[in-house]
N, C-alpha and C. Protein backbone atom coordinates (compact mmCIF):
# COMPACT_ATOMS: atom_id res chain seq x y z
N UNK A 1 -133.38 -113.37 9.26
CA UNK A 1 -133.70 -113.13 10.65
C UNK A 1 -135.20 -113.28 10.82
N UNK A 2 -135.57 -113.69 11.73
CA UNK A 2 -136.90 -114.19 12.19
C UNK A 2 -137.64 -113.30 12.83
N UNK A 3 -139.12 -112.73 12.49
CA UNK A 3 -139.53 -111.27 12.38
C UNK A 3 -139.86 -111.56 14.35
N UNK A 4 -139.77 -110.41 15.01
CA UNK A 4 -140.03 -110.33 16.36
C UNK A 4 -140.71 -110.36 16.55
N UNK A 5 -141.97 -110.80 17.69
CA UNK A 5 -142.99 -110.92 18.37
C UNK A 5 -142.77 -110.13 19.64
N UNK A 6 -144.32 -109.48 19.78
CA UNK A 6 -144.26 -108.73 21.70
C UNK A 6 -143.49 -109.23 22.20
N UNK A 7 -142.88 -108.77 23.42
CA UNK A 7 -141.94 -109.32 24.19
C UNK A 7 -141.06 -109.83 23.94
N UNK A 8 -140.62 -110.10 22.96
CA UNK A 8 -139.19 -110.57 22.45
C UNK A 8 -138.34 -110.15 22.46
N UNK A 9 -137.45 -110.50 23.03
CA UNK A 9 -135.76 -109.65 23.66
C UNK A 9 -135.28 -109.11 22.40
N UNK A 10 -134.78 -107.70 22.13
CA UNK A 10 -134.41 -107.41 21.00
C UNK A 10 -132.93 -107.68 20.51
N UNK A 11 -132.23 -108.19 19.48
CA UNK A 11 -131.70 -108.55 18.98
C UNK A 11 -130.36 -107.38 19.64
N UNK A 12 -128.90 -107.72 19.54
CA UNK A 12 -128.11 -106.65 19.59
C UNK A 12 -127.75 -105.97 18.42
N UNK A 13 -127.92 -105.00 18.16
CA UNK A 13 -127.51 -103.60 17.23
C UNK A 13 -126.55 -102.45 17.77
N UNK A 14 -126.30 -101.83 16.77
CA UNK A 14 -125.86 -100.60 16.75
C UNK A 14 -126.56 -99.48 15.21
N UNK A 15 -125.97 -98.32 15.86
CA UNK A 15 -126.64 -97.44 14.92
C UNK A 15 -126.26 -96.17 15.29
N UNK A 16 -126.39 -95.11 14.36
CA UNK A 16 -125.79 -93.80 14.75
C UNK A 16 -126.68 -92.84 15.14
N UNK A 17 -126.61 -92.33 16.07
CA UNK A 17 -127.86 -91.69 16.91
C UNK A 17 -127.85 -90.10 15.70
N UNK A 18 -128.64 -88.86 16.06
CA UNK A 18 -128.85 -87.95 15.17
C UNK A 18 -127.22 -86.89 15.33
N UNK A 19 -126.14 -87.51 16.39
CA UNK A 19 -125.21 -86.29 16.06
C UNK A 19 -123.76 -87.23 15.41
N UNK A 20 -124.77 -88.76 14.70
CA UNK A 20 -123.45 -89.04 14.08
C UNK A 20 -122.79 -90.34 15.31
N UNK A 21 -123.22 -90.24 16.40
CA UNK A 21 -122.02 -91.17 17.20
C UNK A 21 -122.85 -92.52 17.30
N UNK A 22 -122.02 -93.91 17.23
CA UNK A 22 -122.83 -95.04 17.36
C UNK A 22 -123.07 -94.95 18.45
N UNK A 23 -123.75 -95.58 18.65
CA UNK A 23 -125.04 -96.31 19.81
C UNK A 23 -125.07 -97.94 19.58
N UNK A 24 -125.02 -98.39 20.96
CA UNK A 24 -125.71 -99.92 21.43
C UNK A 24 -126.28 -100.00 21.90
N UNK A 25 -127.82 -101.37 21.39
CA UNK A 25 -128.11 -101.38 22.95
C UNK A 25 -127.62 -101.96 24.00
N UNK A 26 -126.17 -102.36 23.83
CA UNK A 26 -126.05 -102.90 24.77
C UNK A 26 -125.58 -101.71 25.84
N UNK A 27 -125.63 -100.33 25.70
CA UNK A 27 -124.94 -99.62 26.24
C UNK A 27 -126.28 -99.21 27.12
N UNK A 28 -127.47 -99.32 26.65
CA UNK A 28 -128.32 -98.96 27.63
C UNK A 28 -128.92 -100.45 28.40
N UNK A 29 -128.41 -101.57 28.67
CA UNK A 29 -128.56 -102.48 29.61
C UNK A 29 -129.24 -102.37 31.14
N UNK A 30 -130.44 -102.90 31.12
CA UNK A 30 -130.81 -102.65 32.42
C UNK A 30 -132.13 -101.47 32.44
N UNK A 31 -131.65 -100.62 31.11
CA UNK A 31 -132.73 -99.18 31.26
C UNK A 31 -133.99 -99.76 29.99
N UNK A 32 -135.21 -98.72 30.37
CA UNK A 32 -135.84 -99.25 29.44
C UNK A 32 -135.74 -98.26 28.36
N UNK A 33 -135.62 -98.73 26.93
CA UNK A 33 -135.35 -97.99 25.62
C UNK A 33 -136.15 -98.15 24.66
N UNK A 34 -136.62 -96.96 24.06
CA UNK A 34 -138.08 -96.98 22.87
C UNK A 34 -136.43 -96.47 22.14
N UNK A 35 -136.85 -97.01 20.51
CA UNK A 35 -136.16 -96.70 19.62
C UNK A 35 -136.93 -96.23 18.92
N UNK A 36 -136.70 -95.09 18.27
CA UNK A 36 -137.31 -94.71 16.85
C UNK A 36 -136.78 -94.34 15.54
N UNK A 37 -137.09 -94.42 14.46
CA UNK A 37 -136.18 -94.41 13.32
C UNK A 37 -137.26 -93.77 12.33
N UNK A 38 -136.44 -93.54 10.71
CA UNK A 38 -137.31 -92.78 10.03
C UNK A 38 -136.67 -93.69 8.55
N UNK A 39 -137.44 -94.56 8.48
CA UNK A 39 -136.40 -95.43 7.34
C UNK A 39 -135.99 -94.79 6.33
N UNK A 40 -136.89 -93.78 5.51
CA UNK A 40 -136.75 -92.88 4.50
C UNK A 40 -136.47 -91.72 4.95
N UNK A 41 -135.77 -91.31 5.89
CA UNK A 41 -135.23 -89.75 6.34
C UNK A 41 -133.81 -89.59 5.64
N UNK A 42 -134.48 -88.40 5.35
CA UNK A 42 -133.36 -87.26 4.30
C UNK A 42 -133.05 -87.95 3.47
N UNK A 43 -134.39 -88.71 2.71
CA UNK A 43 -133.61 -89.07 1.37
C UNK A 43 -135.20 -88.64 0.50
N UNK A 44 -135.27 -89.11 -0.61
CA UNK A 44 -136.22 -88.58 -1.78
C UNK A 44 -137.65 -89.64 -1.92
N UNK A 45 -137.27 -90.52 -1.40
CA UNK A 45 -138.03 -91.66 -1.22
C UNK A 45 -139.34 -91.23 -0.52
């Protein structure tokens, strides 16, 4: 995959939000969405 640049439409994903349930973005369409993540959360790393 080809690394993103500003403004670049973000790719479609999913992912499990913090109570466990997936998430799309396609489910927030239209709204604006900051994602944040913790690549090494809850692990030892």
């Amino acid at each position: 995959m080809a690394k993103l640049q500003p403004g670049d439409p973000a790719p479609a994903f999913e992912a499990a939000d913090q109570e466990g349930r997936t998430v799309k973005l396609s489910d927030f369409k239209g709204r604006k969405v900051f994602v944040y993540f913790y690549p090494k959360a809850n692990t030892s790393g």
